[in-house]
PDB file of N, CA and C in Angstrom:
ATOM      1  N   UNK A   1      56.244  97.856  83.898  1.00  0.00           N
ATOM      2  CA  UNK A   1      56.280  98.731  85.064  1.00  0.00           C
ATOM      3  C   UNK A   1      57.186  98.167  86.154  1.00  0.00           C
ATOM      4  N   UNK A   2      57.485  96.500  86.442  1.00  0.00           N
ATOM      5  CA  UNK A   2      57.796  96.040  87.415  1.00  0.00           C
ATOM      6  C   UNK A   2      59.493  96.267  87.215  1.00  0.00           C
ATOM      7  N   UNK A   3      59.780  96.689  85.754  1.00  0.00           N
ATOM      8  CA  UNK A   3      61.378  96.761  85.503  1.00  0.00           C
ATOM      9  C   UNK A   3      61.623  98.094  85.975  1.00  0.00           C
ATOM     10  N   UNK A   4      60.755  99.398  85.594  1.00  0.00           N
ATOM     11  CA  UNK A   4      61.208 100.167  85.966  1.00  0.00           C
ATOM     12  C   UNK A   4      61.394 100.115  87.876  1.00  0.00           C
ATOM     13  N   UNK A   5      60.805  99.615  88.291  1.00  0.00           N
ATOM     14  CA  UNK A   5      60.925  99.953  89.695  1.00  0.00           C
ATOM     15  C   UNK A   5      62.308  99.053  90.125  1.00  0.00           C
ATOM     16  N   UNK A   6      62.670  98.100  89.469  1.00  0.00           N
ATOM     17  CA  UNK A   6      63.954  97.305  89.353  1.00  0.00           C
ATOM     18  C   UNK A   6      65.643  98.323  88.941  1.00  0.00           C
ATOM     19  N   UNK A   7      64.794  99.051  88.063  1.00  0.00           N
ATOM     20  CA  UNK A   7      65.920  99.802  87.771  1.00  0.00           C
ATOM     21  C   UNK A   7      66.226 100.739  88.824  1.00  0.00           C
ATOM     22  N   UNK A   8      64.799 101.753  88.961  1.00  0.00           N
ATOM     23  CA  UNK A   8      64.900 102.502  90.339  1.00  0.00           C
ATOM     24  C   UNK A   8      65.991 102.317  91.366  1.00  0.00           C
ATOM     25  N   UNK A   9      66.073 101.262  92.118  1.00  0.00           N
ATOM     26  CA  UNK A   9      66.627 100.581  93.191  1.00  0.00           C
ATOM     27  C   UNK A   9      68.006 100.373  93.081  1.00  0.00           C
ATOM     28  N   UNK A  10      68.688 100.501  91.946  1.00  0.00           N
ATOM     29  CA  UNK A  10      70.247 101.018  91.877  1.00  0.00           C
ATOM     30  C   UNK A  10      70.360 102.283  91.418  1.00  0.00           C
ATOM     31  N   UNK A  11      69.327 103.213  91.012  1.00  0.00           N
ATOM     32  CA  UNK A  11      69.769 104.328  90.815  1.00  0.00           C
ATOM     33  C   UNK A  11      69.516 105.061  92.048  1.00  0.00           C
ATOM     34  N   UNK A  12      68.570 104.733  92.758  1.00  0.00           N
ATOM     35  CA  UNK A  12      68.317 105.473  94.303  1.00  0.00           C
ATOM     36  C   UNK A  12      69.350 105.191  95.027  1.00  0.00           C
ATOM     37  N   UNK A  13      69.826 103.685  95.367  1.00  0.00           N
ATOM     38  CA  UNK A  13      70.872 103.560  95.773  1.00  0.00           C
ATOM     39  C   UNK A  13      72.604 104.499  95.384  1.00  0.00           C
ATOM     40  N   UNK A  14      72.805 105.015  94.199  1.00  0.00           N
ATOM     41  CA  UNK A  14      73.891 105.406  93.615  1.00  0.00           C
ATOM     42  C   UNK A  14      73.557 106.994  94.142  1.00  0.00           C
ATOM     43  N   UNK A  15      72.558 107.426  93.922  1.00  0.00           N
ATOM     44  CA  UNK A  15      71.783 108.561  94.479  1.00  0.00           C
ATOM     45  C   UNK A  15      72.660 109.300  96.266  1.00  0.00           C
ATOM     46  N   UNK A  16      72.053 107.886  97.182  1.00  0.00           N
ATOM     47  CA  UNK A  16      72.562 108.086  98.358  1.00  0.00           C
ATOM     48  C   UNK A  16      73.775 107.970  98.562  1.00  0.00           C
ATOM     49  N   UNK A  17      74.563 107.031  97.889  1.00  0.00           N
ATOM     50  CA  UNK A  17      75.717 107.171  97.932  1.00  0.00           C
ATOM     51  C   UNK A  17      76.994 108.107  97.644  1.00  0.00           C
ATOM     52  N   UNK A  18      75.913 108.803  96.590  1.00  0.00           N
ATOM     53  CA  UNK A  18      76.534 110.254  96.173  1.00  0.00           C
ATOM     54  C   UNK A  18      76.210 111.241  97.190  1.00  0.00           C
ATOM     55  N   UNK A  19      74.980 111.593  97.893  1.00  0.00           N
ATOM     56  CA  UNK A  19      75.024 112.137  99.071  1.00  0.00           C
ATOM     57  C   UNK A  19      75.833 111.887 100.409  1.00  0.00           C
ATOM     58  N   UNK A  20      75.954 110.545 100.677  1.00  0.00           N
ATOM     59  CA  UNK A  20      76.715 110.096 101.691  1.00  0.00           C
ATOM     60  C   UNK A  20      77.970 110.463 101.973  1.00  0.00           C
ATOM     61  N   UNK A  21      78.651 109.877 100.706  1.00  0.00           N
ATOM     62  CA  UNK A  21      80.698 110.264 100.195  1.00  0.00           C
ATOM     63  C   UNK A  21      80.285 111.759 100.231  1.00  0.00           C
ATOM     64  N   UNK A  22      79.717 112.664  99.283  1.00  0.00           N
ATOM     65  CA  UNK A  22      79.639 114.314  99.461  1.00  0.00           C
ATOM     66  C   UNK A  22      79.703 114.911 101.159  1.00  0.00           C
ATOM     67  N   UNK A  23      78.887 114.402 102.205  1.00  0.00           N
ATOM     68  CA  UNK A  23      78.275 114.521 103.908  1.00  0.00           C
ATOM     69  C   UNK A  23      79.779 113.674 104.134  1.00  0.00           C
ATOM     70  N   UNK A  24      80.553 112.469 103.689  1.00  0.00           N
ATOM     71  CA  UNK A  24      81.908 112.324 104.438  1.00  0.00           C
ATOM     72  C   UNK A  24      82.652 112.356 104.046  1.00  0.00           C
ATOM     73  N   UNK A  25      83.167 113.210 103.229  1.00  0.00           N
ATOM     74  CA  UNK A  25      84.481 114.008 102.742  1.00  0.00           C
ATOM     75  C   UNK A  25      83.958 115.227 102.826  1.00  0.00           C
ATOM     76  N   UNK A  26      83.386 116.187 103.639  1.00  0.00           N
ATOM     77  CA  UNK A  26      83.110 117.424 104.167  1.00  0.00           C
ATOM     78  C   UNK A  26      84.662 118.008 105.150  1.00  0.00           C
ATOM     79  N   UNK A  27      84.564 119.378 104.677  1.00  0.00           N
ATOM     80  CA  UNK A  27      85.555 119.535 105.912  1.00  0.00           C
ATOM     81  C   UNK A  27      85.124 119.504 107.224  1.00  0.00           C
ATOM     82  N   UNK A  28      85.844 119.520 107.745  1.00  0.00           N
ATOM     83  CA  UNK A  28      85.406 119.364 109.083  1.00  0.00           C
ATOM     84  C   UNK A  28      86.257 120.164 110.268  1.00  0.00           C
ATOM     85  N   UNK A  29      86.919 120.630 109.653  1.00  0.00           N
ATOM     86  CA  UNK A  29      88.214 121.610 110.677  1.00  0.00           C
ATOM     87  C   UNK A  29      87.461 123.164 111.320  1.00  0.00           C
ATOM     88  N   UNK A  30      86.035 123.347 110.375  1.00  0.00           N
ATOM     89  CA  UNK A  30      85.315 124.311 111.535  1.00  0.00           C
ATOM     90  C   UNK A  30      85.900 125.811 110.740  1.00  0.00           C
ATOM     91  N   UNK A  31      86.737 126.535 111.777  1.00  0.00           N
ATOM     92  CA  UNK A  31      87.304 127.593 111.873  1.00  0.00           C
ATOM     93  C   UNK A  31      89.033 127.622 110.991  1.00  0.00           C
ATOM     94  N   UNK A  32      89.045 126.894 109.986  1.00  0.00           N
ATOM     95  CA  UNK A  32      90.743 127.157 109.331  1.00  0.00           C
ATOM     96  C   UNK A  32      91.462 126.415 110.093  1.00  0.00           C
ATOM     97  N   UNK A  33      90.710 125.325 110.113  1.00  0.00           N
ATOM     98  CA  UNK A  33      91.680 124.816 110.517  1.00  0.00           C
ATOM     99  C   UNK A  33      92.640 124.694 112.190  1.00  0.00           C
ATOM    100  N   UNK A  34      91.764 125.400 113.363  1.00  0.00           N
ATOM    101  CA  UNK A  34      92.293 125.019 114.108  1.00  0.00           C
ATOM    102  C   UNK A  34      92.137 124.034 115.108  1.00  0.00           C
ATOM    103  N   UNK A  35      91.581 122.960 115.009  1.00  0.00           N
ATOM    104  CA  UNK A  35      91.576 122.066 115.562  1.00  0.00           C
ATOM    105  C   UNK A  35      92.808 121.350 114.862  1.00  0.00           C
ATOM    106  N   UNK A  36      93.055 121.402 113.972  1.00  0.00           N
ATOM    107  CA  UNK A  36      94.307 121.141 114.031  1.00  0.00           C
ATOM    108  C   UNK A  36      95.637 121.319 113.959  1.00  0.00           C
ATOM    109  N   UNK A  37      95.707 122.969 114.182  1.00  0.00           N
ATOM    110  CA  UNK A  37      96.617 123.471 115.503  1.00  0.00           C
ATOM    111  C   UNK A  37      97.015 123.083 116.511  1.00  0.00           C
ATOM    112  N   UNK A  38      95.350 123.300 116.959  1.00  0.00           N
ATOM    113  CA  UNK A  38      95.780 122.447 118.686  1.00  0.00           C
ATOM    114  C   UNK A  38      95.766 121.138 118.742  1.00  0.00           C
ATOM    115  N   UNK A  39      96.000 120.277 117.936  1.00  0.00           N
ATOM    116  CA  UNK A  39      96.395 118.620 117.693  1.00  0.00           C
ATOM    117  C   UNK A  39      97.938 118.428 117.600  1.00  0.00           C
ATOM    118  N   UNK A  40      98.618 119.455 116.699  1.00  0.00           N
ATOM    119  CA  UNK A  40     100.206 119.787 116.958  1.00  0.00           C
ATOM    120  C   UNK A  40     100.410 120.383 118.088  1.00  0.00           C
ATOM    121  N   UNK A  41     100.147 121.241 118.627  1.00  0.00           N
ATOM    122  CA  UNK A  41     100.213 121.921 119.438  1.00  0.00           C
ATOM    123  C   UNK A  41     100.097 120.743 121.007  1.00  0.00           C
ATOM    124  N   UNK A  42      99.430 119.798 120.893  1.00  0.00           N
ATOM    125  CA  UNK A  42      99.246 119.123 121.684  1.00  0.00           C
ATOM    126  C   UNK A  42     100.684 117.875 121.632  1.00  0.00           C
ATOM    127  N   UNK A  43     100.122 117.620 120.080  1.00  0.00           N
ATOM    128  CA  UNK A  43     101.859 116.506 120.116  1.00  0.00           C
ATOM    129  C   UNK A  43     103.170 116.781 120.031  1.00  0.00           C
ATOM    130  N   UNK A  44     103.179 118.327 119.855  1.00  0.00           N
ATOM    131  CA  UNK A  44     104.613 118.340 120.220  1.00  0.00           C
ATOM    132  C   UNK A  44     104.475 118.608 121.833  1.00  0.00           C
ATOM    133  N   UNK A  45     103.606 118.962 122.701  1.00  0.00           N
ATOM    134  CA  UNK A  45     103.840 118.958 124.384  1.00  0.00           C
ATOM    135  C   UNK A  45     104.121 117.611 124.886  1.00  0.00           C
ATOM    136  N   UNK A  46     103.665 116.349 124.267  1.00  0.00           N
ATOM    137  CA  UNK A  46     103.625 115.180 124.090  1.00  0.00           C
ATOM    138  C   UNK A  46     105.014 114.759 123.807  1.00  0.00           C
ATOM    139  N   UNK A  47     105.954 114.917 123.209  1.00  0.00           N
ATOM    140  CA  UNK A  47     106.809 114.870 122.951  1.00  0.00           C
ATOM    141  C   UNK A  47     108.030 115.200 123.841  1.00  0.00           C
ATOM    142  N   UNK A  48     107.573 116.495 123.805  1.00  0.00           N
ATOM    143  CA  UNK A  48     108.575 117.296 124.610  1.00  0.00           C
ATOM    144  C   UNK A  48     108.429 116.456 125.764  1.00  0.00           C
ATOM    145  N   UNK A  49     107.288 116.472 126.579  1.00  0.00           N
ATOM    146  CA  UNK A  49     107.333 115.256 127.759  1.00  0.00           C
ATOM    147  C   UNK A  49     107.937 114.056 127.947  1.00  0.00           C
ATOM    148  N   UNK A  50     108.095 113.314 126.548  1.00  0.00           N
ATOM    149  CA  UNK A  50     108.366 111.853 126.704  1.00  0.00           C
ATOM    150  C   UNK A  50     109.698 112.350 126.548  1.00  0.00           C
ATOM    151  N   UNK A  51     110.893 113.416 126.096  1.00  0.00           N
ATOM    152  CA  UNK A  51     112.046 113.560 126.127  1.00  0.00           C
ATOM    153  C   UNK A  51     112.879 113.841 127.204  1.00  0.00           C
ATOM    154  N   UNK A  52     112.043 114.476 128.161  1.00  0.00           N
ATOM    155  CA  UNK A  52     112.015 114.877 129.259  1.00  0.00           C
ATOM    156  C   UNK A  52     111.853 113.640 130.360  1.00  0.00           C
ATOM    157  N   UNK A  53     111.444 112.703 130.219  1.00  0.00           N
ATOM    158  CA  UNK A  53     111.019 111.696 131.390  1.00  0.00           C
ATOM    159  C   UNK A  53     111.996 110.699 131.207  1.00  0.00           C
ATOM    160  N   UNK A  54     112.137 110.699 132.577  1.00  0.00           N
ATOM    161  CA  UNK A  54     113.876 109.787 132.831  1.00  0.00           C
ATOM    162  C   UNK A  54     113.369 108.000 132.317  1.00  0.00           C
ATOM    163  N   UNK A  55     114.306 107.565 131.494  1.00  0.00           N
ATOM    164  CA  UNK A  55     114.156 106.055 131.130  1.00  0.00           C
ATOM    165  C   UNK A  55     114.551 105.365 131.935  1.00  0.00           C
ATOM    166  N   UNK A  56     113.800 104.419 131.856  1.00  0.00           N
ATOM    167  CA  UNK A  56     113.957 103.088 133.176  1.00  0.00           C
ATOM    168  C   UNK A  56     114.340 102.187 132.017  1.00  0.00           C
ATOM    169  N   UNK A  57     115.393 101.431 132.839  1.00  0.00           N
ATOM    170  CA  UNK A  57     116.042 100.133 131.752  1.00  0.00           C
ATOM    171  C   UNK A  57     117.354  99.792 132.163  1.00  0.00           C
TER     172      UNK A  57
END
């Protein structure tokens, strides 16, 4: 009896881990994806700014 509960304890473990990786490789973008729209949308304003701002040197 004391093996099976030995064995248990890496298969429960392999168990959660298969739940875990499944819960963090979820999408996560919501709505298609636009959060990361507005992440481009943000770095190219980002951009455009730093092209725009006079260099000191």
């Amino acid at each position: 009896m004391a093996v099976l509960v030995w064995l248990l304890i890496p298969v429960a473990g392999a168990v959660v881990a298969g739940l875990w990786s499944t819960w963090a490789t979820r999408r996560r973008s919501g709505a298609g994806g636009v959060k990361d729209a507005a992440g481009v949308r943000g770095y190219e304003a980002f951009r455009a700014a730093m092209e725009r701002a006079p260099a000191d040197g």
